[in-house]
Protein backbone atom coordinates (compact mmCIF):
# COMPACT_ATOMS: atom_id res chain seq x y z
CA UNK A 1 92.41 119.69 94.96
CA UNK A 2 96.01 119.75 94.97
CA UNK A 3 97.06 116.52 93.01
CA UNK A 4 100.07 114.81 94.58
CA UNK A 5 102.84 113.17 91.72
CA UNK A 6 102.20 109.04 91.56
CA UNK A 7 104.85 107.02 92.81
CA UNK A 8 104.71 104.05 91.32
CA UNK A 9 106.95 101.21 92.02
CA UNK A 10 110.14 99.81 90.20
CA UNK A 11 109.30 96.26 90.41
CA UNK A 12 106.27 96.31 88.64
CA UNK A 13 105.69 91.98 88.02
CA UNK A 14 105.65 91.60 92.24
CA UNK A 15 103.72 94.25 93.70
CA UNK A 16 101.57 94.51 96.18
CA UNK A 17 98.34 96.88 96.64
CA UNK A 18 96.67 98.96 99.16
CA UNK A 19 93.41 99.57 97.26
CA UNK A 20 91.62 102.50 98.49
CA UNK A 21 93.24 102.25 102.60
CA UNK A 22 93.75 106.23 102.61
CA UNK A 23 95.61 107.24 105.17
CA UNK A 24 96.29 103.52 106.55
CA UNK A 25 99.55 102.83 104.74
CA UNK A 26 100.81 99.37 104.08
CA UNK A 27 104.10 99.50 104.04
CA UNK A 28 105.77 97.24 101.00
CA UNK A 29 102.30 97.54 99.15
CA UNK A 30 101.33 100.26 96.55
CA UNK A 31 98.74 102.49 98.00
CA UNK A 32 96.10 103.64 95.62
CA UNK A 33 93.43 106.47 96.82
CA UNK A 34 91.05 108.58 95.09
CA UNK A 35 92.23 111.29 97.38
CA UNK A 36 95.64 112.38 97.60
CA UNK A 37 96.34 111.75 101.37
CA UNK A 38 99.93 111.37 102.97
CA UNK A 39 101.68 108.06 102.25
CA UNK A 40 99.30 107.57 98.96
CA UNK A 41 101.59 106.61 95.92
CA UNK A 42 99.35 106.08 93.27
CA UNK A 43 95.93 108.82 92.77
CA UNK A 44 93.17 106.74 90.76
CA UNK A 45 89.78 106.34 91.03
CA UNK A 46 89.59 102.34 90.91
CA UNK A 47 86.04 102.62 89.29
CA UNK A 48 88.59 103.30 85.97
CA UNK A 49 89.92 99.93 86.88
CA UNK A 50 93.33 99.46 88.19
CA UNK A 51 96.07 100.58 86.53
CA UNK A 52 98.30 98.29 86.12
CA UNK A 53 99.48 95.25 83.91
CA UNK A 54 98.10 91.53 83.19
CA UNK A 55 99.22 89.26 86.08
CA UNK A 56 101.89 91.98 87.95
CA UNK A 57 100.54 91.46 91.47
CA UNK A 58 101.24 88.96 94.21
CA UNK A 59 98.98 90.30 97.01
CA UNK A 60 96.05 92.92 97.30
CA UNK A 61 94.22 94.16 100.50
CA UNK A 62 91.37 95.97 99.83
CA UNK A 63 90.06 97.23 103.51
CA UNK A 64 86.78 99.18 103.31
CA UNK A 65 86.80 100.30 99.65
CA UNK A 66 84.93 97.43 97.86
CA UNK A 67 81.33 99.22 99.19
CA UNK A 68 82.05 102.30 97.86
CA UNK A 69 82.76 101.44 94.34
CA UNK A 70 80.69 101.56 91.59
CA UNK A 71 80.72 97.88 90.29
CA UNK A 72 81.69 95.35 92.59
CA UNK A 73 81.68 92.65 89.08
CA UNK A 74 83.93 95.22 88.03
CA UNK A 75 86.16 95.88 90.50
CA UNK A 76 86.94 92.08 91.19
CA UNK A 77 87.09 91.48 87.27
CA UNK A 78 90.27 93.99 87.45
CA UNK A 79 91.83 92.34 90.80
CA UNK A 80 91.82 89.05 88.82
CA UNK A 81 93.30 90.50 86.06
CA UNK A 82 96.21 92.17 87.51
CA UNK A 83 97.08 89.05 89.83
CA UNK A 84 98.99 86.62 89.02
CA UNK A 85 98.09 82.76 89.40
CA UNK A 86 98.02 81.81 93.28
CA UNK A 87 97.84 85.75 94.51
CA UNK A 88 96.10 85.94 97.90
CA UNK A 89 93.47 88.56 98.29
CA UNK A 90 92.01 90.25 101.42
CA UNK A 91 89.05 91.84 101.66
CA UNK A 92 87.15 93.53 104.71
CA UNK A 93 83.62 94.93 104.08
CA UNK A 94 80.85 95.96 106.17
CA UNK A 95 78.31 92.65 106.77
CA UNK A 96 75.29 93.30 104.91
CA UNK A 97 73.63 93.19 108.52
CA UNK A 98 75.26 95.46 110.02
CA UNK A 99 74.45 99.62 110.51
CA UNK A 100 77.76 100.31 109.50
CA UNK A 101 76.52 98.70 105.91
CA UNK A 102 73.51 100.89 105.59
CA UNK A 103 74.50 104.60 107.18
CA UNK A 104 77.65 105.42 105.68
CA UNK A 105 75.19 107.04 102.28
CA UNK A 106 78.45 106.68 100.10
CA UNK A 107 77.87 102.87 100.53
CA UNK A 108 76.48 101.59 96.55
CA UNK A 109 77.33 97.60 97.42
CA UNK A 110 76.59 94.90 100.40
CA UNK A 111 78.26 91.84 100.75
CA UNK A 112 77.47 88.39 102.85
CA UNK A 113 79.41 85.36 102.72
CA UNK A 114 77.20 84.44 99.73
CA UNK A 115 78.43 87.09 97.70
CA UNK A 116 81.94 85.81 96.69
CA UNK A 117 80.77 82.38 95.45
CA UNK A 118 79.81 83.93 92.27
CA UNK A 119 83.40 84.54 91.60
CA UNK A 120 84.37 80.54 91.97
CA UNK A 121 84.11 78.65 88.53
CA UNK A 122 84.27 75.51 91.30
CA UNK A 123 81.48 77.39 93.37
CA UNK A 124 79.38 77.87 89.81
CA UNK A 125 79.22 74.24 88.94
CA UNK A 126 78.59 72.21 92.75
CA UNK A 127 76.56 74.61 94.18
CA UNK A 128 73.89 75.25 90.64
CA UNK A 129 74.51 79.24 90.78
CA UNK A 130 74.04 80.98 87.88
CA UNK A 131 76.83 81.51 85.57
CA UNK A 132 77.45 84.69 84.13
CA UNK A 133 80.43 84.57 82.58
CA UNK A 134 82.41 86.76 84.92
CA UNK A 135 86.21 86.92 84.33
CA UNK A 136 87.32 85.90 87.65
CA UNK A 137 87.84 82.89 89.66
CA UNK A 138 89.08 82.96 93.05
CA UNK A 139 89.24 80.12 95.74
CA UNK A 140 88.17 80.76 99.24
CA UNK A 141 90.50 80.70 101.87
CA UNK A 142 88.91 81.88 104.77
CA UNK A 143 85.47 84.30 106.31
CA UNK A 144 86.05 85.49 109.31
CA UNK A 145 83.79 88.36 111.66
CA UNK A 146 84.75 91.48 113.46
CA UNK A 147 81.98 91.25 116.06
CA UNK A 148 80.14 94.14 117.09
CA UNK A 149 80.70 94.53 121.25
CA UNK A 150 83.12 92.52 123.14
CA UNK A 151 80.34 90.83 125.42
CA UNK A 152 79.92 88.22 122.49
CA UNK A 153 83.56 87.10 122.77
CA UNK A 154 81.72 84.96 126.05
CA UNK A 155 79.05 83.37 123.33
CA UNK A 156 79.89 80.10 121.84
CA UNK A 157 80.69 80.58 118.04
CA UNK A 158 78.12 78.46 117.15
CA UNK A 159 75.58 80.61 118.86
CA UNK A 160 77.01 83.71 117.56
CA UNK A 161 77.12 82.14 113.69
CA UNK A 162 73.67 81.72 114.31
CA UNK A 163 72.39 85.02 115.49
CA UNK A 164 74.35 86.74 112.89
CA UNK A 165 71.57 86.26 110.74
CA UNK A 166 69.04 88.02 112.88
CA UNK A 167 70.56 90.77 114.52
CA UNK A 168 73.14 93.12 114.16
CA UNK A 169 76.29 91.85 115.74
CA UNK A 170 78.68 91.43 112.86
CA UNK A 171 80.35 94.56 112.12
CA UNK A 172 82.50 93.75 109.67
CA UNK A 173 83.63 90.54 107.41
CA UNK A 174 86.89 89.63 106.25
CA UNK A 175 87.40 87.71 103.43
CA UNK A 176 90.67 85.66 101.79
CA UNK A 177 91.00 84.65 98.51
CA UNK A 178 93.27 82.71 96.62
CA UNK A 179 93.77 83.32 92.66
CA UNK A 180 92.64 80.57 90.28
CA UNK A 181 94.25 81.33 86.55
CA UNK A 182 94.70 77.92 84.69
């Protein structure tokens, strides 16, 4: 493979990241791929973490990538890390019932609305889930659904929060965070 020279940025306490968004380029974010595709800056392979310093990022959208990594406890240990206090995180993953979740076979992780609680020190305590120590502790913002055919735009919400459970009609979810470091 023909390894493309990192760019990295200047400014390196106010960035913000692209992780693993390929060919979809944000522009005034740092793009990070494993694969060394037009508009990439940075080649890594965030299972090695992310490469960058303690509390040097203001903003990370992660689109697609978090199923494909190997450690999702990991991965969301290291976005902590390199944000700083109040950083805003967006995620968008594949619902956990959706086919997009389970026929893509370079999928290792599925996620529900369930799954980020475990990464709230707040969510730990009032809600009785098991603490294990993880080093992160995010606030949630927002959930939102990418639904999967446009005839369920005529459903009420309710109705379609509902049957989310029980059939596939969530393709994707999207996911905001806000940074807790105090």
């Amino acid at each position: 493979m023909n390894q493309k020279k990192n760019k990295l940025p200047l400014d390196y306490r106010n960035v913000k990241l692209n992780l693993g968004g390929g060919e979809k380029v944000l522009r005034g974010f740092l793009n990070i791929d494993v694969i060394s595709l037009n508009g990439v800056d940075l080649v890594w392979d965030l299972n090695q973490g992310i490469p960058l310093a303690d509390n040097s990022v203001k903003e990370v959208y992660a689109g697609h990538v978090l199923e494909h990594l190997n450690d999702t406890v990991k991965i969301m240990e290291e976005i902590y890390r390199v944000c700083k206090n109040g950083s805003l995180v967006k995620i968008k993953v594949p619902y956990f019932k959706s086919i997009g979740a389970f026929k893509d076979p370079t999928h290792k992780s599925f996620f529900t609305e369930e799954t980020f609680r475990y990464f709230s020190k707040a969510n730990i305590k009032n809600l009785g889930l098991p603490d294990y120590d993880l080093k992160a502790n995010f606030e949630t913002i927002k959930i939102a659904y990418i639904w999967s055919s446009r005839w369920l735009r005529f459903l009420p919400l309710k109705k379609k929060l509902f049957m989310k459970y029980f059939w596939n009609i969530v393709r994707t979810m999207y996911v905001e965070l806000r940074v807790i470091k105090i």
